[in-house]
Protein backbone atom coordinates (compact mmCIF):
# COMPACT_ATOMS: atom_id res chain seq x y z
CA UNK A 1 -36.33 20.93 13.90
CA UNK A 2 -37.85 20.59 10.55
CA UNK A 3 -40.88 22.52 8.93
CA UNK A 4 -42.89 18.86 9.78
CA UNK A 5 -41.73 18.52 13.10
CA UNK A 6 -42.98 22.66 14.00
CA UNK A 7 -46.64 21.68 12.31
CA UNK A 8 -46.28 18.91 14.35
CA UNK A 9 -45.83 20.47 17.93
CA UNK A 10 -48.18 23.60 17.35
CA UNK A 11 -50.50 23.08 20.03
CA UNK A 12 -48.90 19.77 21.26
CA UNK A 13 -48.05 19.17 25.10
CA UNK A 14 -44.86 17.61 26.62
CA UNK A 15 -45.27 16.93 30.52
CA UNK A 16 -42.12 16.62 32.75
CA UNK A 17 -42.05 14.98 35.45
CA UNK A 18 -38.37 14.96 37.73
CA UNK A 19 -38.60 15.75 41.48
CA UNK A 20 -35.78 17.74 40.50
CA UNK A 21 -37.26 21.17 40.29
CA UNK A 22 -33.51 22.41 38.15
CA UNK A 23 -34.32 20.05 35.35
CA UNK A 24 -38.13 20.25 35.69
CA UNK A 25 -37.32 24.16 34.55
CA UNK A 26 -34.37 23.29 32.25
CA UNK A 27 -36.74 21.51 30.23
CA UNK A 28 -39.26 23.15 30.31
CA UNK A 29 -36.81 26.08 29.04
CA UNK A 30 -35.19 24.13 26.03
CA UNK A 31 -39.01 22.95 24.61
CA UNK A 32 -40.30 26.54 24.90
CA UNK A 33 -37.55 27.62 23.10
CA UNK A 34 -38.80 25.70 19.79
CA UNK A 35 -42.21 26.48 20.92
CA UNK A 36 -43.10 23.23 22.65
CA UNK A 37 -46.08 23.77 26.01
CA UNK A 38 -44.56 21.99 28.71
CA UNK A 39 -46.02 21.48 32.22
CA UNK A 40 -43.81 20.03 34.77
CA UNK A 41 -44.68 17.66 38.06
CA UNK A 42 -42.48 16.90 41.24
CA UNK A 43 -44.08 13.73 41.60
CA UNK A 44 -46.62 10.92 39.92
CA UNK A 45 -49.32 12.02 42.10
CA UNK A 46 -49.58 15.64 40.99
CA UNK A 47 -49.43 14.10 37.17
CA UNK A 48 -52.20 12.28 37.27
CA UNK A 49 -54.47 14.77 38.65
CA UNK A 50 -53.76 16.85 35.14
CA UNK A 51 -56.16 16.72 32.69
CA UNK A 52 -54.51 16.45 29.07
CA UNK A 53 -55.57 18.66 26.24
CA UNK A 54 -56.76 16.95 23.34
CA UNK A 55 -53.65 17.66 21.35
CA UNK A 56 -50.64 15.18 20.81
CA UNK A 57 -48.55 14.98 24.12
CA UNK A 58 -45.50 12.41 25.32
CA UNK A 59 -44.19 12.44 29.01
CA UNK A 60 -40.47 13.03 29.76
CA UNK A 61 -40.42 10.54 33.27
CA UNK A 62 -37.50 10.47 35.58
CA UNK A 63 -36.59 6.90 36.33
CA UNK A 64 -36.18 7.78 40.22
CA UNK A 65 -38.26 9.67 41.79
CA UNK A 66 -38.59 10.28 45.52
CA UNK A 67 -41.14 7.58 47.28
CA UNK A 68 -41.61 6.04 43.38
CA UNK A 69 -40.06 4.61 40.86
CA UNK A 70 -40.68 5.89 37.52
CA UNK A 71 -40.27 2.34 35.84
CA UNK A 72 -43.05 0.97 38.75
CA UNK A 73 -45.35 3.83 37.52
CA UNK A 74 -45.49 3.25 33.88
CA UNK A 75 -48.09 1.09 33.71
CA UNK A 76 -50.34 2.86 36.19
CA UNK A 77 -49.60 5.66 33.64
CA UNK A 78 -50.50 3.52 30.76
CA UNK A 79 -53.19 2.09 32.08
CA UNK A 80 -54.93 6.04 32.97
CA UNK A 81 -53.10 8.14 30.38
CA UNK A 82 -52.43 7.12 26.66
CA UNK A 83 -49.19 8.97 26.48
CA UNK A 84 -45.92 8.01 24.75
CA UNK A 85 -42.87 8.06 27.41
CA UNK A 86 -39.68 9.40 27.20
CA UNK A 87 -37.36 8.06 30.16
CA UNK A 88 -34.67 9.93 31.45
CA UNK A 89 -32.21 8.60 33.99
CA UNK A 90 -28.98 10.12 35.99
CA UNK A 91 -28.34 6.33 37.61
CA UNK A 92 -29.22 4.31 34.33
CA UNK A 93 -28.48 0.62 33.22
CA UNK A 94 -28.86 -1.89 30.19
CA UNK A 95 -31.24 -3.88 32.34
CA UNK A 96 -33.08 -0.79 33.55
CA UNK A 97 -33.34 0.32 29.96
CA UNK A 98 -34.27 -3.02 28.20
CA UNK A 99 -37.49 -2.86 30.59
CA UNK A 100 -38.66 0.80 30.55
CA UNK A 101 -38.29 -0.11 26.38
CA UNK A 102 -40.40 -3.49 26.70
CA UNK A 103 -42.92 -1.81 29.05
CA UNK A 104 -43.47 -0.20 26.04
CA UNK A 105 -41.17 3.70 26.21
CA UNK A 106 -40.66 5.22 23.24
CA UNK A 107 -36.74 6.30 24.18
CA UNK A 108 -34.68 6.04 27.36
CA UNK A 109 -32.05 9.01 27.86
CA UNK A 110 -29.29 9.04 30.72
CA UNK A 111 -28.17 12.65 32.47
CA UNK A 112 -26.76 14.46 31.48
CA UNK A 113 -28.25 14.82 28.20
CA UNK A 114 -27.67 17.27 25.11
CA UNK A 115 -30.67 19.14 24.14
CA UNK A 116 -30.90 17.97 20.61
CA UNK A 117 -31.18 14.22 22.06
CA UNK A 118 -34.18 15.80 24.17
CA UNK A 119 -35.87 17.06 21.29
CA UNK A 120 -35.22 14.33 18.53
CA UNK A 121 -36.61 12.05 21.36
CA UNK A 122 -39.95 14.34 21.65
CA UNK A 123 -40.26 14.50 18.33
CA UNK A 124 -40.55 11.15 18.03
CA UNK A 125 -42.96 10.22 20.76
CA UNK A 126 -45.05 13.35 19.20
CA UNK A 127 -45.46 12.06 16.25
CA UNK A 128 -45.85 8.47 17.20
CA UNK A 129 -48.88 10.53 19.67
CA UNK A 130 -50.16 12.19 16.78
CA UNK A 131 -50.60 9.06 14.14
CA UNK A 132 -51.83 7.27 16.78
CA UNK A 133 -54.79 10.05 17.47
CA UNK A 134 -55.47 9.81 13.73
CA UNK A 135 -55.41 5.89 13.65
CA UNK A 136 -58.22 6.62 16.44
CA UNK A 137 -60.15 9.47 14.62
CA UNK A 138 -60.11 7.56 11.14
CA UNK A 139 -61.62 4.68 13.37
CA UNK A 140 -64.46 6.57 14.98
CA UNK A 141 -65.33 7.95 12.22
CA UNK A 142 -65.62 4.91 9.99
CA UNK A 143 -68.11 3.03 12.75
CA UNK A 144 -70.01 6.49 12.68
CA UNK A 145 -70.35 5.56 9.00
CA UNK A 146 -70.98 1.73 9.42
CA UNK A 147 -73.60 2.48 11.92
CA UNK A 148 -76.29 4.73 8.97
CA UNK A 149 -75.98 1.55 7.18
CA UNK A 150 -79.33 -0.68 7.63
CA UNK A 151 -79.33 -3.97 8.56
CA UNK A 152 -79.65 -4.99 5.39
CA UNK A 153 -77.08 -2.93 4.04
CA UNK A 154 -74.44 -4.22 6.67
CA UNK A 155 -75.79 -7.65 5.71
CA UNK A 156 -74.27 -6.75 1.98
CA UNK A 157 -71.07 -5.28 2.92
CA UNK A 158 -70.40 -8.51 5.08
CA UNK A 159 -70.87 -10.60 2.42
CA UNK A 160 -68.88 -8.32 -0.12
CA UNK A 161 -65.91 -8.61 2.06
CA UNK A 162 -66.02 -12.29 2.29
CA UNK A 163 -65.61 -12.11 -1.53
CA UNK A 164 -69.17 -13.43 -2.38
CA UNK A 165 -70.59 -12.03 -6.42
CA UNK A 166 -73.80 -10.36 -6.36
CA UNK A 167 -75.53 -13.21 -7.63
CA UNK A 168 -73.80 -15.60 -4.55
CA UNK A 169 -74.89 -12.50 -2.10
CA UNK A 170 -78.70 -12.85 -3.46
CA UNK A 171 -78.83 -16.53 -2.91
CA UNK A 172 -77.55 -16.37 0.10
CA UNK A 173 -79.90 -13.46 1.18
CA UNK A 174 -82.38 -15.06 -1.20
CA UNK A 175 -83.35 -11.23 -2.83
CA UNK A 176 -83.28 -10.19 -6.48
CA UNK A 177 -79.36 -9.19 -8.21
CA UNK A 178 -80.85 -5.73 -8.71
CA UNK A 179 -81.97 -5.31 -4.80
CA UNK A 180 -78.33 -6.81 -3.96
CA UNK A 181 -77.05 -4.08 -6.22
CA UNK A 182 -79.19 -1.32 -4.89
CA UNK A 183 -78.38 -1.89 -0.92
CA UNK A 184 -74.33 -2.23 -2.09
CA UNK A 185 -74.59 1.00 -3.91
CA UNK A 186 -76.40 2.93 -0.94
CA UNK A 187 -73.98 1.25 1.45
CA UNK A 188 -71.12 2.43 -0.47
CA UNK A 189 -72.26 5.62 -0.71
CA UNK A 190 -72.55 5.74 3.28
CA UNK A 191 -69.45 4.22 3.81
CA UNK A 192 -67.76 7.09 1.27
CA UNK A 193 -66.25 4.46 -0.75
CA UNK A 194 -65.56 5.61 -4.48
CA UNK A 195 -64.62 1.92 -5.20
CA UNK A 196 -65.55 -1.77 -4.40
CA UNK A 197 -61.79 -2.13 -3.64
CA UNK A 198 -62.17 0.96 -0.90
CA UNK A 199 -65.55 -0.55 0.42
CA UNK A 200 -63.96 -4.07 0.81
CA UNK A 201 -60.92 -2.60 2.69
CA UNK A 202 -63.15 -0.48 4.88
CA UNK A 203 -65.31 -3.79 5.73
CA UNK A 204 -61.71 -5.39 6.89
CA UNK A 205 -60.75 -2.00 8.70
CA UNK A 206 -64.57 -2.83 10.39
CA UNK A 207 -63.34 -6.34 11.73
CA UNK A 208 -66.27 -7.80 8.85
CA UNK A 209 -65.94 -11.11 6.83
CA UNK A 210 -68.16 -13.82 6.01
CA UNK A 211 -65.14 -16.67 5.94
């Protein structure tokens, strides 16, 4: 693994579940070994009574389980856990793979497996975990911005993302250019935007345009 990948996994989380307790501890083994925290389940049930750290994570799921199927329980999972899943199979097919992928699994791996396919699949789903928490945080953190605006203010910034001039905004809103001018500047300023071109791509992150 790669100097990116290891930044990547400090403090990340891979959960295992098999009802096989030899590869429950095999891979639990090989991820310590690059210095990976795994936890490992016997069964769906005992999974999703585990609270997940707030760190990336991705779920290694074996495709049979006893009393479940691990292709039935991926969109319970989904639906209760946002967690990338890694498939692994000792019975697999193309049709049994081409559904666990459209159901939306990152990888689907048949027993037995070499370790390096293990980890360059957790890899993967870690880092797909990871941009996806920072998609999220950028997100928050821009409506925690939007929301000092004042009404007015938020007034501006949709009409600066529908590509209206000052003038056009002051019509509209029927105030001065220079008032216009003043609540764009404060809202850029709130919004952190060093540029119009920032503030109008901010306003489209925001889901705002006057069109």
């Amino acid at each position: 693994m790669d100097t990116n990948t290891h930044e990547l996994v400090h403090g990340s989380i891979v959960c295992v579940i098999d009802d096989d307790g030899t590869v429950c501890s095999s891979l639990k083994s090989l991820l310590g070994s690059v210095g990976i925290r795994a936890e490992t389940f016997s069964s769906i049930a005992e999974f999703m009574k585990f609270t997940m750290p707030d760190a990336p994570a991705c779920l290694i799921l074996d495709v049979r389980l006893r009393g479940q199927s691990g292709l039935a329980a991926q969109e319970q999972i989904a639906q209760n856990k946002q967690i990338p899943i890694i498939f692994i199979t000792g019975h697999g097919d193309v049709e049994m793979s081409v559904r666990a992928l459209k159901a939306g699994a990152v990888d689907f791996i048949e027993k037995p497996f070499r370790a390096q396919r293990i980890l360059d699949a957790v890899a993967g789903a870690l880092a797909k975990d990871h941009a996806r928490r920072q998609s999220e945080r950028a997100s928050q953190s821009l409506h925690v911005k939007y929301h000092l605006l004042t009404l007015r203010e938020r007034e501006v910034m949709f009409h600066v993302a529908g590509g209206l001039l000052n003038k056009q905004i002051a019509a509209v809103m029927n105030l001065s250019e220079i008032t216009v001018k003043i609540h764009r500047r404060q809202a850029m300023k709130k919004m952190e935007s060093e540029s119009l071109a920032d503030f109008v791509l901010k306003a489209a992150a925001l889901g705002l345009s006057s069109t």
